[in-house]
Protein backbone atom coordinates (compact mmCIF):
# COMPACT_ATOMS: atom_id res chain seq x y z
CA UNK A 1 -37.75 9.99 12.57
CA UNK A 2 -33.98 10.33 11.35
CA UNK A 3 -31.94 6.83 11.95
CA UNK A 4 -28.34 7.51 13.82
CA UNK A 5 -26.42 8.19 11.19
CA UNK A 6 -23.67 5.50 13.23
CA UNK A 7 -25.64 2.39 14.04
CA UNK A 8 -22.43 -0.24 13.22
CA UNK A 9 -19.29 0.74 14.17
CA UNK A 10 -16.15 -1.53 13.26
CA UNK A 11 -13.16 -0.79 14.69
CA UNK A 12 -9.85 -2.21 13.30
CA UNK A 13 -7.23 -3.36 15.62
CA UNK A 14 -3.62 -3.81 15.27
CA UNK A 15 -1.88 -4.09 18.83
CA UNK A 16 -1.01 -0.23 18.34
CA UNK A 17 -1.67 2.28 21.11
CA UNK A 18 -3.91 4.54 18.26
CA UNK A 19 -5.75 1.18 17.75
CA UNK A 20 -6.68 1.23 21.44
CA UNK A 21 -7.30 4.72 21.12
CA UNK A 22 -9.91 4.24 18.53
CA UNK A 23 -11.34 0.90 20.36
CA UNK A 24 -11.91 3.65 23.37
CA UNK A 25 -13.04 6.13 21.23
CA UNK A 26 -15.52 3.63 19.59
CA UNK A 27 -16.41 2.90 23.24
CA UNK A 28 -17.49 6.83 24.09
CA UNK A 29 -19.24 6.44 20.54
CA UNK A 30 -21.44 3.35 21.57
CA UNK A 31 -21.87 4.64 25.56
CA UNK A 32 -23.52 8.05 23.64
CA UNK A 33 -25.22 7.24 20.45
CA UNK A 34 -26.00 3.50 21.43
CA UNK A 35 -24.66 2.25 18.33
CA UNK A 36 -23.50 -1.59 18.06
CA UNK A 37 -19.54 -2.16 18.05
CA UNK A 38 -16.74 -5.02 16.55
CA UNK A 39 -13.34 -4.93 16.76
CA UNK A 40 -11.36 -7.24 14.47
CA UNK A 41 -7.63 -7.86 14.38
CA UNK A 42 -6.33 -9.09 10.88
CA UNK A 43 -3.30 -11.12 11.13
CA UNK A 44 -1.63 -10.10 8.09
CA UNK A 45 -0.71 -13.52 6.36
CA UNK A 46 -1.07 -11.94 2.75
CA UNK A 47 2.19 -10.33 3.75
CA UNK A 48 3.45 -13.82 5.40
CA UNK A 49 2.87 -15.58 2.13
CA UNK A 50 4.83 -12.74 0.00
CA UNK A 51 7.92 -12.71 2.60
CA UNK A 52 7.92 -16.74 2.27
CA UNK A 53 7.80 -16.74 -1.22
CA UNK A 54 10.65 -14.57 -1.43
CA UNK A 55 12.54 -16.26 0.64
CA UNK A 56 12.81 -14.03 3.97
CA UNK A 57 11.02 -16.14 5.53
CA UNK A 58 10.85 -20.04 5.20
CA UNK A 59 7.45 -22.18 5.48
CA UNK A 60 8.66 -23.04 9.23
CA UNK A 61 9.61 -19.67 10.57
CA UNK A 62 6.54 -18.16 8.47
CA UNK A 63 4.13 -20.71 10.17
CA UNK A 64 5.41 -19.80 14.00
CA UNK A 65 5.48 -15.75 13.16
CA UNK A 66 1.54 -16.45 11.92
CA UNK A 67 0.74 -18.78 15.91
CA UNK A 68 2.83 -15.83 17.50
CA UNK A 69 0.27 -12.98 15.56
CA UNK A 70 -2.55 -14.89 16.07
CA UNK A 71 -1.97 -14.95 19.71
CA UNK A 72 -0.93 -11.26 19.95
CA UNK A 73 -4.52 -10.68 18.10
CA UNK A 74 -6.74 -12.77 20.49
CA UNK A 75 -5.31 -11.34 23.39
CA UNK A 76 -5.66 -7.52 22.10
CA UNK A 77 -9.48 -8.76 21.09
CA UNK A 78 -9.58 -9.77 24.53
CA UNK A 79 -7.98 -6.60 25.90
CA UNK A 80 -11.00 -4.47 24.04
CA UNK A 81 -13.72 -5.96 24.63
CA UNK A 82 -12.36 -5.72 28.64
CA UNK A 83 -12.31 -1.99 28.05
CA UNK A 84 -16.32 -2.15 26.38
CA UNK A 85 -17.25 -4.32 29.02
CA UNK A 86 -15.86 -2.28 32.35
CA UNK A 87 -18.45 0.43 30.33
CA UNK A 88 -21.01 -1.24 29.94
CA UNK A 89 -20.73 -1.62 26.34
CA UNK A 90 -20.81 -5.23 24.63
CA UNK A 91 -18.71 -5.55 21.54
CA UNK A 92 -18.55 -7.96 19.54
CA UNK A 93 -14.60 -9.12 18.27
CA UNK A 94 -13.86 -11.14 15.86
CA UNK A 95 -10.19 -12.46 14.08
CA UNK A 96 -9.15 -12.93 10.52
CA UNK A 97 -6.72 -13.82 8.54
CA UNK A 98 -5.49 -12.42 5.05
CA UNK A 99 -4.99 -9.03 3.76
CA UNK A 100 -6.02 -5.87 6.10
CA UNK A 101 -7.53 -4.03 4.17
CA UNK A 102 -9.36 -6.26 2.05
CA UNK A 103 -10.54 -8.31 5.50
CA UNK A 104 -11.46 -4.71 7.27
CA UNK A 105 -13.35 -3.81 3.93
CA UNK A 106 -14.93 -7.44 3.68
CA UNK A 107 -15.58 -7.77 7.99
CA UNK A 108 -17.63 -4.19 7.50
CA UNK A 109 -19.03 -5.16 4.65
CA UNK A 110 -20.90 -8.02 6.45
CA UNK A 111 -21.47 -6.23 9.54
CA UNK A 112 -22.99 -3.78 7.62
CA UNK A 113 -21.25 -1.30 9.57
CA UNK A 114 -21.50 2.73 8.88
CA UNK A 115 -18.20 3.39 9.88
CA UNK A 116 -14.72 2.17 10.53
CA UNK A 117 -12.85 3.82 13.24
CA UNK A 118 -8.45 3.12 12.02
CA UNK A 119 -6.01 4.67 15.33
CA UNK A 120 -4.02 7.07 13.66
CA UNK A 121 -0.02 6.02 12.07
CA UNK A 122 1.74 6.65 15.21
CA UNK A 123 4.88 8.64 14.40
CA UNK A 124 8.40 6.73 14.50
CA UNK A 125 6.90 3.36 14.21
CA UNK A 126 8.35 0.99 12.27
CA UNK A 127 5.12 -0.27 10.45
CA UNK A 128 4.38 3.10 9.55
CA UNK A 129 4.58 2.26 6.00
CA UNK A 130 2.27 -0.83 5.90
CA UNK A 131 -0.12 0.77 8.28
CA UNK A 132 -0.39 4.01 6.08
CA UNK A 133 -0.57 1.32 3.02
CA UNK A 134 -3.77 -0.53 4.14
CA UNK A 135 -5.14 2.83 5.48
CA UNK A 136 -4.67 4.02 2.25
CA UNK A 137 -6.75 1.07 0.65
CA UNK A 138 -9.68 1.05 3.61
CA UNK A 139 -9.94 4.75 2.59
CA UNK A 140 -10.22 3.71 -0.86
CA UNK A 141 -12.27 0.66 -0.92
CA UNK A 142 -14.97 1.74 1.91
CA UNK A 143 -18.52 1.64 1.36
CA UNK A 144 -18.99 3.56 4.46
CA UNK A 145 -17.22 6.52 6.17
CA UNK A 146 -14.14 5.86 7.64
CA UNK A 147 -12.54 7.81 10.68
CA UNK A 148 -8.87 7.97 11.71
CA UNK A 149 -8.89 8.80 15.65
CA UNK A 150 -6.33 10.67 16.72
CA UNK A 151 -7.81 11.85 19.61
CA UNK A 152 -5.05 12.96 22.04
CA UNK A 153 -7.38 13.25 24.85
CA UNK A 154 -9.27 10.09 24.65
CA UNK A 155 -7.68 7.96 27.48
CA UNK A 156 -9.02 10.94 29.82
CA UNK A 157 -12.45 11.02 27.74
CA UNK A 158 -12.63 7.16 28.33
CA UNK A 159 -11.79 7.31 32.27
CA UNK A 160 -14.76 10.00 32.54
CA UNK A 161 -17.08 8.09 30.85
């Protein structure tokens, strides 16, 4: 017998609407192929340390932005695994800190997961450019297939469900 080619599915979440997106996307995923779910948030101190050391931010105001994200993170975490939950799904969630991609690549890695699911770069946003960035390097470091939902559907998909 063939093994699902999607057992692990890690989903990367940012606080974006596309991020949610993919989280319910991942959702449909797990509700039809029964495959096992995380989400993880990366608070993005690699970029924290570079803005501090060049003097945009200082040590005190660097320290509060990095509470402030990690909150904002927990509570997205929380937000997802809400959404698996009122489906019947578990997932498991999980925060880090450091770079994104290299925490995405290194959180799949030891999941073991078969896929990451990244929301899409929503247009007009103003962390377009970082977003596309660590995209760019999950795309590029994977050792499994990565997916970039950009659904436009899904919210519908997920209330059907």
């Amino acid at each position: 017998m063939i093994k699902p080619i999607f057992q692990k599915v890690l989903i990367l979440i940012n606080g974006s609407e596309s991020s949610i997106h993919a989280a319910q996307y991942g959702i449909l995923m797990a509700k039809l192929y029964h495959c096992t779910l995380k989400a993880v948030y990366v608070v993005d101190t690699a970029t924290l340390k570079q803005l501090t050391l060049s003097k945009f931010f200082v040590a005190e105001e660097s320290s509060e932005y990095e509470a402030s994200l990690t909150a904002d993170g927990n509570r997205y975490l929380t937000y997802v695994s809400d959404l698996a939950t009122a489906k019947g799904i578990k997932m498991e969630t999980e925060l880090l800190h450091g770079g994104i991609w290299s925490e995405t690549i290194r959180a799949a890695d030891e999941f073991e997961a078969n896929l990451i699911l990244l929301g899409g770069v929503e247009k007009n946003s103003s962390d377009d450019d970082t977003l596309r960035e660590s995209h760019k390097l999950i795309l590029e470091n994977a050792v499994c297939s990565v997916l970039s939902v950009n659904e436009p559907q899904i919210e519908q998909l997920y209330k059907l469900v």
